[in-house]
N, C-alpha and C. Protein backbone atom coordinates (compact mmCIF):
# COMPACT_ATOMS: atom_id res chain seq x y z
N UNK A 1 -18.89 128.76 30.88
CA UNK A 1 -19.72 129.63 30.08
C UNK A 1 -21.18 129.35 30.39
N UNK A 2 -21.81 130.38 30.28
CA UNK A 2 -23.55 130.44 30.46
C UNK A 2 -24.36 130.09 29.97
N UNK A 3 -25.13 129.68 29.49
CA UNK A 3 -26.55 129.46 28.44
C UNK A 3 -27.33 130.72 28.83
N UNK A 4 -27.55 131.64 27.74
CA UNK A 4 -28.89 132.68 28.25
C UNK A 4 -29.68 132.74 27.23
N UNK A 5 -30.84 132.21 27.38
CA UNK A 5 -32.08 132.47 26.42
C UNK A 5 -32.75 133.85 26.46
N UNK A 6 -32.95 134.18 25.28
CA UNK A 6 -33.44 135.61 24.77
C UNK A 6 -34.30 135.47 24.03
N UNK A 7 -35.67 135.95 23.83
CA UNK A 7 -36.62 136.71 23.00
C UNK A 7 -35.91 137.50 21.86
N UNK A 8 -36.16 137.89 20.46
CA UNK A 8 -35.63 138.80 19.90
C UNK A 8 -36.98 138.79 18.81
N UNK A 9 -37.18 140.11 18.10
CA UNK A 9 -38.12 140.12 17.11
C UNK A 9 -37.78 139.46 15.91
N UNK A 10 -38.98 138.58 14.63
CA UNK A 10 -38.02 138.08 14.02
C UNK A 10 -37.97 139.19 12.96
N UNK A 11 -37.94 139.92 12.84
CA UNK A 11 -37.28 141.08 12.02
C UNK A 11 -35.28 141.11 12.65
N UNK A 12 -35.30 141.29 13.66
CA UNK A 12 -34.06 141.22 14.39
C UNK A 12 -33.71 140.17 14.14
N UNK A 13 -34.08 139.17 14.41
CA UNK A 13 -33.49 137.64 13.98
C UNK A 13 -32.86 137.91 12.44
N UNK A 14 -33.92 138.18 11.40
CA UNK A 14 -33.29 138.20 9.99
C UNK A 14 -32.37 139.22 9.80
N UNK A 15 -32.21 140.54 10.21
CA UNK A 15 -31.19 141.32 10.34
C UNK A 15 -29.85 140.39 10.74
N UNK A 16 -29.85 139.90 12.08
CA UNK A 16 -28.68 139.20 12.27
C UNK A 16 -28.19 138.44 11.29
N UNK A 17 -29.22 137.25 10.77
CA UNK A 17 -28.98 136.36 9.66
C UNK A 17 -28.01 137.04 8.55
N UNK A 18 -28.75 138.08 7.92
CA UNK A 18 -27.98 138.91 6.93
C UNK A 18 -26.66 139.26 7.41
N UNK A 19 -26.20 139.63 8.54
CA UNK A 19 -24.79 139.89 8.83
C UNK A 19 -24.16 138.70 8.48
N UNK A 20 -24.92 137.26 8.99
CA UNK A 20 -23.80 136.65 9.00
C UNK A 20 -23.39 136.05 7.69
N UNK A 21 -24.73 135.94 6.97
CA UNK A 21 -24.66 135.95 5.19
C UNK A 21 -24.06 136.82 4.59
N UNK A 22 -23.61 137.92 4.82
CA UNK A 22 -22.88 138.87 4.30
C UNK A 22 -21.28 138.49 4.73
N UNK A 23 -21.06 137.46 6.17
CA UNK A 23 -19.82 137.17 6.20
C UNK A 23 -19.16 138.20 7.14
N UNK A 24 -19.54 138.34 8.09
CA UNK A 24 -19.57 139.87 8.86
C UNK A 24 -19.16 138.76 10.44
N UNK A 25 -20.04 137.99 10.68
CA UNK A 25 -19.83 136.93 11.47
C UNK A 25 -20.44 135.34 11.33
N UNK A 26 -19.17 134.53 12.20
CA UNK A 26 -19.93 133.41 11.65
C UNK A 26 -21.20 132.11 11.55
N UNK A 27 -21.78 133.12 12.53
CA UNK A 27 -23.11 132.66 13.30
C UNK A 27 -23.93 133.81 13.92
N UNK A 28 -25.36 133.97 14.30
CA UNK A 28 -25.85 134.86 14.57
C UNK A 28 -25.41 134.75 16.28
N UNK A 29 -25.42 133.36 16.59
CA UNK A 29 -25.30 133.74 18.36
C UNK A 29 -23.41 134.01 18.69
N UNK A 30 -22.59 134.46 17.25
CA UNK A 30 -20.99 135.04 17.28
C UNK A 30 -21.73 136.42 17.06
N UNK A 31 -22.42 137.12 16.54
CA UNK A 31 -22.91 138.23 16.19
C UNK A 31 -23.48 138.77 16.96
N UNK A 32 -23.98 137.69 18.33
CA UNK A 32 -25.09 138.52 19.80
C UNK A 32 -23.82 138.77 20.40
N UNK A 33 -23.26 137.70 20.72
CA UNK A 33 -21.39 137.51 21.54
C UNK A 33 -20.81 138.39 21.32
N UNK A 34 -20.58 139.19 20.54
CA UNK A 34 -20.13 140.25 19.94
C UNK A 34 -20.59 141.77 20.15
N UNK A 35 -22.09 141.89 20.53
CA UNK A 35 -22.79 143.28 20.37
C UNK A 35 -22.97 143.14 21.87
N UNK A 36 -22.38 141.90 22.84
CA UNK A 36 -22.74 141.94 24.23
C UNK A 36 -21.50 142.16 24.38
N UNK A 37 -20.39 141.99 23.94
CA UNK A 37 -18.99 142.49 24.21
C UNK A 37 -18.88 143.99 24.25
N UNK A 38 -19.27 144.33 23.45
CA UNK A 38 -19.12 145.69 22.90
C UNK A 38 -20.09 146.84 23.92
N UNK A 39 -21.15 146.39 24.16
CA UNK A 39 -21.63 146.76 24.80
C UNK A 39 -21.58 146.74 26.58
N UNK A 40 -21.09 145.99 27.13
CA UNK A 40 -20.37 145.63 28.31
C UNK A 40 -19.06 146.83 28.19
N UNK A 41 -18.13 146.61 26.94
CA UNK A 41 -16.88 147.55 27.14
C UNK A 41 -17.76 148.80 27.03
N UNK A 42 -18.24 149.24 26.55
CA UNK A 42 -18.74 150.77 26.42
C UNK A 42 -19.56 150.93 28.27
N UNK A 43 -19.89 150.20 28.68
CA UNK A 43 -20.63 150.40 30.19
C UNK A 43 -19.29 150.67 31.05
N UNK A 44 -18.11 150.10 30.46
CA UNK A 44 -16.77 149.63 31.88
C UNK A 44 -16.85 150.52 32.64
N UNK A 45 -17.45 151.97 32.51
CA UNK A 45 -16.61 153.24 33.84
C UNK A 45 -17.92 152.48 34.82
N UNK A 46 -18.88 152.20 34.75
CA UNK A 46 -20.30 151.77 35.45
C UNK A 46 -19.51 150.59 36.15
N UNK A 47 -19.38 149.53 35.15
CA UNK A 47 -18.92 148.80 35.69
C UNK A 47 -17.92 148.33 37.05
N UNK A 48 -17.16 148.99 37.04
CA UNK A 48 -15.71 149.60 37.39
C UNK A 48 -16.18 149.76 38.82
N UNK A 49 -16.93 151.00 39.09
CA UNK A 49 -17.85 151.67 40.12
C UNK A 49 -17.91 150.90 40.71
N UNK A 50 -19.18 149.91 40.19
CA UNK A 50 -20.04 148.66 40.82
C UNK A 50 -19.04 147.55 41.74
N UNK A 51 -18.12 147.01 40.78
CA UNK A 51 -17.08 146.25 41.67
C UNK A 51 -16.12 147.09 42.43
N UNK A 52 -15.63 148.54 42.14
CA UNK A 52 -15.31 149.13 43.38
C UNK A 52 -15.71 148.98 45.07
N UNK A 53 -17.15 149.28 44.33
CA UNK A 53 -18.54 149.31 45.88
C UNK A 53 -18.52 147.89 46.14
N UNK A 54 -18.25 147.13 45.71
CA UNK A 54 -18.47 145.76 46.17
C UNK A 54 -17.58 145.12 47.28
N UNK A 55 -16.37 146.13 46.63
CA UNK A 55 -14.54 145.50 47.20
C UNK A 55 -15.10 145.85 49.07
N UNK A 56 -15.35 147.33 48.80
CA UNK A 56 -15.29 147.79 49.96
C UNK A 56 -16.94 147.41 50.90
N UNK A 57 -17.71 146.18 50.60
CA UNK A 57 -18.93 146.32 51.56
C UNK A 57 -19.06 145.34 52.22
C-alpha cells in the first residue's frame, strides 16, 4: 500500500470529520479510501481503455 499526502481545505477536513462523527465511517482517511474507490469505479470504461493501449504497445 501507498502513502499519498494531500492538501484539502479545512472546511473539507471538518465536513469529513462530521461523517465520521455521524458514524458514516470510521476515520476520515476510511472516508478519502472510500470516495477514491468510488471514484476510480465510476472512471473503469477510461480505465479499461488505458490498460487496453498499454497491453498492445
Amino acid at each position: 500500500m501507498r502513502k499519498v499526502t494531500i492538501r484539502i481545505t479545512d472546511r473539507q477536513y471538518e465536513r469529513l470529520e462530521m461523517l465520521v462523527k455521524a458514524g458514516e465511517f470510521p476515520s476520515v482517511s476510511e472516508a478519502i479510501r472510500t470516495a477514491i474507490r468510488e471514484f476510480v469505479d465510476s472512471n473503469r470504461e477510461i480505465i479499461e481503455k488505458v490498460e487496453n493501449l498499454q497491453l498492445y504497445s
